[in-house]
C-alpha atoms as a PDB file:
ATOM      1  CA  UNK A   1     136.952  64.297 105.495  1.00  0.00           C
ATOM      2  CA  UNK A   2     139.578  66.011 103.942  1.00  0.00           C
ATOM      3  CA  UNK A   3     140.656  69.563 103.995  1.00  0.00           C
ATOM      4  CA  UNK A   4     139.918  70.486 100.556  1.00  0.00           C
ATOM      5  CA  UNK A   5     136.291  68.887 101.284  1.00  0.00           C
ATOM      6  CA  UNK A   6     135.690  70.863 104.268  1.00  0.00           C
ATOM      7  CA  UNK A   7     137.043  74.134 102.610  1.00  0.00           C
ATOM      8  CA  UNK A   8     134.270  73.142 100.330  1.00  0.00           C
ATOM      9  CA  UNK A   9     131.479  72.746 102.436  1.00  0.00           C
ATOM     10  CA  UNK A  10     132.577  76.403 104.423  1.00  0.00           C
ATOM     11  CA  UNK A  11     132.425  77.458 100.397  1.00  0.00           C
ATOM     12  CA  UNK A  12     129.467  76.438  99.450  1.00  0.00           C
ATOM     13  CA  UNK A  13     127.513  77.101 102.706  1.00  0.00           C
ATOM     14  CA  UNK A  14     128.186  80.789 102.164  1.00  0.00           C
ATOM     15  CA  UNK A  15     126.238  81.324  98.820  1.00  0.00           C
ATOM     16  CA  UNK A  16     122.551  79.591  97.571  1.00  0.00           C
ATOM     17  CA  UNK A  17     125.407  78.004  94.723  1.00  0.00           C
ATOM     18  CA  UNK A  18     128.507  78.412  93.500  1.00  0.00           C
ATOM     19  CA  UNK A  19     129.967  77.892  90.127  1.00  0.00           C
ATOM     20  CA  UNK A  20     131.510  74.618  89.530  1.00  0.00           C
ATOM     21  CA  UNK A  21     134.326  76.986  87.739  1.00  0.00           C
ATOM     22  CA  UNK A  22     135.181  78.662  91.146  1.00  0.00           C
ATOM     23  CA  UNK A  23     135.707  75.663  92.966  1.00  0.00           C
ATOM     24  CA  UNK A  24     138.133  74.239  90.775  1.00  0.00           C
ATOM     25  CA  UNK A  25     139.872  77.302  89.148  1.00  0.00           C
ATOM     26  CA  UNK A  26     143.133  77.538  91.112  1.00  0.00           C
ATOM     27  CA  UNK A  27     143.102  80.625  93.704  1.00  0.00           C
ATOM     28  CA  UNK A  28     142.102  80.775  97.599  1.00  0.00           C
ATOM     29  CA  UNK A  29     140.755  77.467  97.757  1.00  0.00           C
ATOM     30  CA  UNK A  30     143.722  75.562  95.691  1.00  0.00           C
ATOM     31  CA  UNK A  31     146.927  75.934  94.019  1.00  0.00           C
ATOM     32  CA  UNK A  32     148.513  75.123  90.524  1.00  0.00           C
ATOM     33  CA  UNK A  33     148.348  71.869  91.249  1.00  0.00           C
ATOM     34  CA  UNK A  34     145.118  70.583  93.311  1.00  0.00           C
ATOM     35  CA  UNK A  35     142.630  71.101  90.634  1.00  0.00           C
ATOM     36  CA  UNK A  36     142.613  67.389  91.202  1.00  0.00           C
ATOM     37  CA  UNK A  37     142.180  66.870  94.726  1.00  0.00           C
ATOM     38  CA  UNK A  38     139.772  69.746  94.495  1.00  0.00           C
ATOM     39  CA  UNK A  39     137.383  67.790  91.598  1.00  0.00           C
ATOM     40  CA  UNK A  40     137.714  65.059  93.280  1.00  0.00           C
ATOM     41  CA  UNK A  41     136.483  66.241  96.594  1.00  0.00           C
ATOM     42  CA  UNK A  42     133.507  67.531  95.153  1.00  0.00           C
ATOM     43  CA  UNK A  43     132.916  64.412  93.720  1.00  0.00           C
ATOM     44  CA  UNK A  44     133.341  62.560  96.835  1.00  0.00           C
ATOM     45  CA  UNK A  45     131.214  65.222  98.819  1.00  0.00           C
ATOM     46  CA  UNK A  46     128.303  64.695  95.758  1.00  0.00           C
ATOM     47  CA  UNK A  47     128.318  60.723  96.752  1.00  0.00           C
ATOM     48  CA  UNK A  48     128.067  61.408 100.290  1.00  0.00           C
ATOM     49  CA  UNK A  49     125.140  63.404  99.734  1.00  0.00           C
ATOM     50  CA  UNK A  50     126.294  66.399 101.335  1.00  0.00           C
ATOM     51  CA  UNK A  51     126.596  68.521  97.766  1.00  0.00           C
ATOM     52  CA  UNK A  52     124.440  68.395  94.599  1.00  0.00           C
ATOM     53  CA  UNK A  53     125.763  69.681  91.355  1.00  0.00           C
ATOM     54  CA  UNK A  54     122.824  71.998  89.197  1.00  0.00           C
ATOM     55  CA  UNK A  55     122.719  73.066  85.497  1.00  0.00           C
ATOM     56  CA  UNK A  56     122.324  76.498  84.671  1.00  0.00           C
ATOM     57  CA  UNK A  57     122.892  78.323  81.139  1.00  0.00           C
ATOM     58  CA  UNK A  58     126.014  76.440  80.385  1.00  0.00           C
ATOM     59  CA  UNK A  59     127.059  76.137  83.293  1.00  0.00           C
ATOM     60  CA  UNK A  60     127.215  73.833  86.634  1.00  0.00           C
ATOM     61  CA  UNK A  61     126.678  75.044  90.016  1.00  0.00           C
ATOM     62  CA  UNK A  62     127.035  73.197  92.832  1.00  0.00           C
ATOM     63  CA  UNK A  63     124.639  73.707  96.118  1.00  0.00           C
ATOM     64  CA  UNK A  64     125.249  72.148 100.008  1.00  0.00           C
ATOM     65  CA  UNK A  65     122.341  69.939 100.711  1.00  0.00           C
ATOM     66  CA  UNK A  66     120.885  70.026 104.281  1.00  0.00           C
ATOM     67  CA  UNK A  67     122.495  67.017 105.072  1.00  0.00           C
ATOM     68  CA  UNK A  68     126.011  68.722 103.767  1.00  0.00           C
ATOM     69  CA  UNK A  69     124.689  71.636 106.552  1.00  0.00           C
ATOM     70  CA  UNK A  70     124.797  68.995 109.409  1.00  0.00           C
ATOM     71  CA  UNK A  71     128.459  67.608 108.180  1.00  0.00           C
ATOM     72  CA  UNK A  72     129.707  71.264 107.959  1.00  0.00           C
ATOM     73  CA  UNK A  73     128.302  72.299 111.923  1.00  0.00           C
ATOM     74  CA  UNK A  74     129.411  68.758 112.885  1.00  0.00           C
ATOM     75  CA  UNK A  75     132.704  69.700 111.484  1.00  0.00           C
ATOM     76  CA  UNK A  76     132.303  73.117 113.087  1.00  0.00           C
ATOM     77  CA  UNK A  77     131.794  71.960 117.037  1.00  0.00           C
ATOM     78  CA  UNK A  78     134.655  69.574 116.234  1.00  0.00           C
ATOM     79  CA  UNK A  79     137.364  72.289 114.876  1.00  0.00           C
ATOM     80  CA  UNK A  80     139.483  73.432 117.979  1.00  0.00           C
ATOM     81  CA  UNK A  81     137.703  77.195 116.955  1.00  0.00           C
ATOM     82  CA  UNK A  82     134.706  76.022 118.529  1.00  0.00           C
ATOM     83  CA  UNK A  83     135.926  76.288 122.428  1.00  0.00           C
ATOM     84  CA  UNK A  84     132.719  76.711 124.806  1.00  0.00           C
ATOM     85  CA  UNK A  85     133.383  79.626 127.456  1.00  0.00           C
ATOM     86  CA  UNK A  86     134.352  78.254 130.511  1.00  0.00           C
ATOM     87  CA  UNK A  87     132.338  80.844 132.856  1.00  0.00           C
ATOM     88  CA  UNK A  88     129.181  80.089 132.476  1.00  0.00           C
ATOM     89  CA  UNK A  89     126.645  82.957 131.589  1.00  0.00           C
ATOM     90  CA  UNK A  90     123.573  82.171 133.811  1.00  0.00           C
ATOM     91  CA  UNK A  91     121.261  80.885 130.900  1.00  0.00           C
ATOM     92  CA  UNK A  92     120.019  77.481 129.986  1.00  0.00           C
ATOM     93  CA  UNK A  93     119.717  76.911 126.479  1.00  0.00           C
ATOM     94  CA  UNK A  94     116.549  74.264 125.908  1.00  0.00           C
ATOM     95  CA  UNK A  95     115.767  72.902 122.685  1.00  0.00           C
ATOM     96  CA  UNK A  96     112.489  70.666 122.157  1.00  0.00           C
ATOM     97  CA  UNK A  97     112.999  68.122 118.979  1.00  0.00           C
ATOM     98  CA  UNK A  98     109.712  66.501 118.332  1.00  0.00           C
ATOM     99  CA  UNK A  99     110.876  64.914 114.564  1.00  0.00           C
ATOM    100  CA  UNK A 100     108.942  62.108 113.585  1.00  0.00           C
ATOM    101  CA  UNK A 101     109.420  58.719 112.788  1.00  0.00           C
ATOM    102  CA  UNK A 102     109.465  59.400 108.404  1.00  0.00           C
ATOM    103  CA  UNK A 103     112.636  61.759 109.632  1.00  0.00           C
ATOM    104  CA  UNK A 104     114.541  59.608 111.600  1.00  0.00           C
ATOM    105  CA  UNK A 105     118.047  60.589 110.048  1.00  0.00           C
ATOM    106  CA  UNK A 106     117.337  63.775 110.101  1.00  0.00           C
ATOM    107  CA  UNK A 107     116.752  63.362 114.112  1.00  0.00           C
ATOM    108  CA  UNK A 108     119.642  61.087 114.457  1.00  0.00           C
ATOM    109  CA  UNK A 109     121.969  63.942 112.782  1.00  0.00           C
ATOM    110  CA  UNK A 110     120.383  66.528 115.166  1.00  0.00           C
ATOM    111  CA  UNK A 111     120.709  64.200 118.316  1.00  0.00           C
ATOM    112  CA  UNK A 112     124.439  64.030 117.437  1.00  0.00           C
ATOM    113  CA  UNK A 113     125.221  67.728 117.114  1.00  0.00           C
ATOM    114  CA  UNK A 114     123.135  68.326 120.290  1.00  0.00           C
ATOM    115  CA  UNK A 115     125.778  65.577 121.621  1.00  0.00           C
ATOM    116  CA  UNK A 116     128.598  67.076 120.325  1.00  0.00           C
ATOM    117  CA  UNK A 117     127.531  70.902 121.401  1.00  0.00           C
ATOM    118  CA  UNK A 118     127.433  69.882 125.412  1.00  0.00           C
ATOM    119  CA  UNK A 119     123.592  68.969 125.293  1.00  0.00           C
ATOM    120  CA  UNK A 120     122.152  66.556 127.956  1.00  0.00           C
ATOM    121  CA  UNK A 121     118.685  65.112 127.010  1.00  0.00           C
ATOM    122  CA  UNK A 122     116.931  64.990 130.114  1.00  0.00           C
ATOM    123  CA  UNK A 123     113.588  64.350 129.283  1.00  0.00           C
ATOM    124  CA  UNK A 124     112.760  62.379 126.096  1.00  0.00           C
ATOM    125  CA  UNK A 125     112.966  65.297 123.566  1.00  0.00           C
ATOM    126  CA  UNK A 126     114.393  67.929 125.974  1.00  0.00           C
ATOM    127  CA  UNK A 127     117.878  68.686 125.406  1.00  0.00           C
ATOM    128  CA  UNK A 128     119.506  71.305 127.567  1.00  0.00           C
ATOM    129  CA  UNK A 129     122.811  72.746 128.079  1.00  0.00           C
ATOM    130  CA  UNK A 130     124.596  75.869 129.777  1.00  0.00           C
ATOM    131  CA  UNK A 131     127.024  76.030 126.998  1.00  0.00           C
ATOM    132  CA  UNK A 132     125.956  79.186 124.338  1.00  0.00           C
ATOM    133  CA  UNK A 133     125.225  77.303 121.247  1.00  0.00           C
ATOM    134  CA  UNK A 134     121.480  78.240 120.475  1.00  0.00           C
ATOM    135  CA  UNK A 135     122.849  80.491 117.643  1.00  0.00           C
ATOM    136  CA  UNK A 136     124.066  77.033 115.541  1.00  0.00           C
ATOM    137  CA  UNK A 137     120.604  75.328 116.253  1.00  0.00           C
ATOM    138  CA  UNK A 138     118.480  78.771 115.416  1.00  0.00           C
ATOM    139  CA  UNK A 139     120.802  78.540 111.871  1.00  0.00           C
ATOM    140  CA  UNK A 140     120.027  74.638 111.655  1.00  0.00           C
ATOM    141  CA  UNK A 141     116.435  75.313 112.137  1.00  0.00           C
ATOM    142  CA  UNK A 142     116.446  77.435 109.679  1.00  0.00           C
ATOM    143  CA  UNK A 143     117.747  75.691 107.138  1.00  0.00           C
ATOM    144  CA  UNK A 144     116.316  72.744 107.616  1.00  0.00           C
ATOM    145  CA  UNK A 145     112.913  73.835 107.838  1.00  0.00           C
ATOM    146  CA  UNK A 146     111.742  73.044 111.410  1.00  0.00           C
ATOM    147  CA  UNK A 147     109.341  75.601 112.095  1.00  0.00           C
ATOM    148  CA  UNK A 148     107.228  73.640 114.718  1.00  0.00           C
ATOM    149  CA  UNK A 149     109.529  70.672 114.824  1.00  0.00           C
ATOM    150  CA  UNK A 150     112.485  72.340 116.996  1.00  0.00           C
ATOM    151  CA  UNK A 151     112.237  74.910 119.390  1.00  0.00           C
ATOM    152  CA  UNK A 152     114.796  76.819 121.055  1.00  0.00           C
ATOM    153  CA  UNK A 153     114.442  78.397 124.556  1.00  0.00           C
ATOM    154  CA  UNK A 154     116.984  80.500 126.178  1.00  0.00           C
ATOM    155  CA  UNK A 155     116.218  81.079 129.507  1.00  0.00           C
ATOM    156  CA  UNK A 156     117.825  82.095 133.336  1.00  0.00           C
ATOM    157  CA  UNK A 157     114.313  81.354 135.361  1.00  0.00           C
ATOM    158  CA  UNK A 158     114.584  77.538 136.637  1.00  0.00           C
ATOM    159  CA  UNK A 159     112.974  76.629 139.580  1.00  0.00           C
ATOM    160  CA  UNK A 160     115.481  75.185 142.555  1.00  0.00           C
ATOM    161  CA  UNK A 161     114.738  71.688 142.521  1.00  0.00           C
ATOM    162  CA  UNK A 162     115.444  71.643 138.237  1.00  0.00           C
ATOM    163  CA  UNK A 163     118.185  73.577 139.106  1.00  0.00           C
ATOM    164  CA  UNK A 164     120.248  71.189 141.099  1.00  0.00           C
ATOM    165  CA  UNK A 165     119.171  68.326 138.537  1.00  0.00           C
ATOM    166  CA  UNK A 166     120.852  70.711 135.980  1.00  0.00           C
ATOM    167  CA  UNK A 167     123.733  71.667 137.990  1.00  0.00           C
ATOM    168  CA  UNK A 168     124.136  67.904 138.809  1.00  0.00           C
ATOM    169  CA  UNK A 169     124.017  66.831 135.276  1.00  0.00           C
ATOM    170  CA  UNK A 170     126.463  69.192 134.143  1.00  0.00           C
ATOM    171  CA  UNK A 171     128.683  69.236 137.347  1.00  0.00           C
ATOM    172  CA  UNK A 172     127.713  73.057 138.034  1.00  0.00           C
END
């Protein structure tokens, strides 16, 4: 993905939608000269699926989709800002994904960024992890509408014998 796509994505996940205008008017997001690379980025994020462009009064918005939301926190635990703490903090973070079968790429996606965050899945839909993450997958939740479907449990009570499973599967 290229820069000016991702610059996108960070752009667009930041309002409900943005004006098509702002994207490509040259300023923080472009120079002079990318208006472009910049239109064509959009475009290229629209075919992907991970941006949809809206008509309002004259004027075109465009709007991250939920699937544009996975790409951008995929892109996030990938970007060299996302280092996970080295000490670890004592908790477990557990997250339960029961999505069903009409979902599947939406549970593929998820099973990914649980992947890419440090999360083991150690018991069909249990995925667990010492690393402090549950703040991404609370946002995720959120805006992808899981209310029952995910839930996240922080927690420092685990009895001894789960404990040295843990510790073994994470080299505690």
């Amino acid at each position: 993905m290229s820069s000016h796509s991702r610059k996108i994505l960070k752009k667009l996940a930041e309002k409900p939608a943005v004006s098509v205008a702002e994207i490509t008017t040259p300023g923080p997001l472009l120079n002079k000269d990318g208006r472009y690379a910049i239109t064509r980025s959009l475009k290229n994020l629209m075919e992907a699926g991970y941006a949809e462009i809206r008509n309002s009064d004259n004027q075109k918005f465009a709007k991250i989709t939920p699937k544009g939301r996975i790409k951008l926190n995929s892109i996030i635990l990938e970007s060299e800002d996302a280092l996970v703490p080295q000490t670890w903090d004592g908790f477990w973070r557990i997250i339960l994904l029961d999505l069903p079968e009409n979902r599947k790429s939406e549970r593929e996606s998820l099973r990914y960024l649980l992947k890419k965050a440090g999360f083991v899945c150690l018991k069909n839909s249990a995925w667990i992890s010492p690393y402090p993450y549950e703040h991404l997958f609370t946002n995720i939740k959120k805006d992808l509408g899981l209310t029952a479907e995910m839930m996240i449990i922080v927690t420092q009570f685990v009895d001894e014998e789960t404990k040295r499973v843990l510790f073994e599967a994470f080299g505690k």
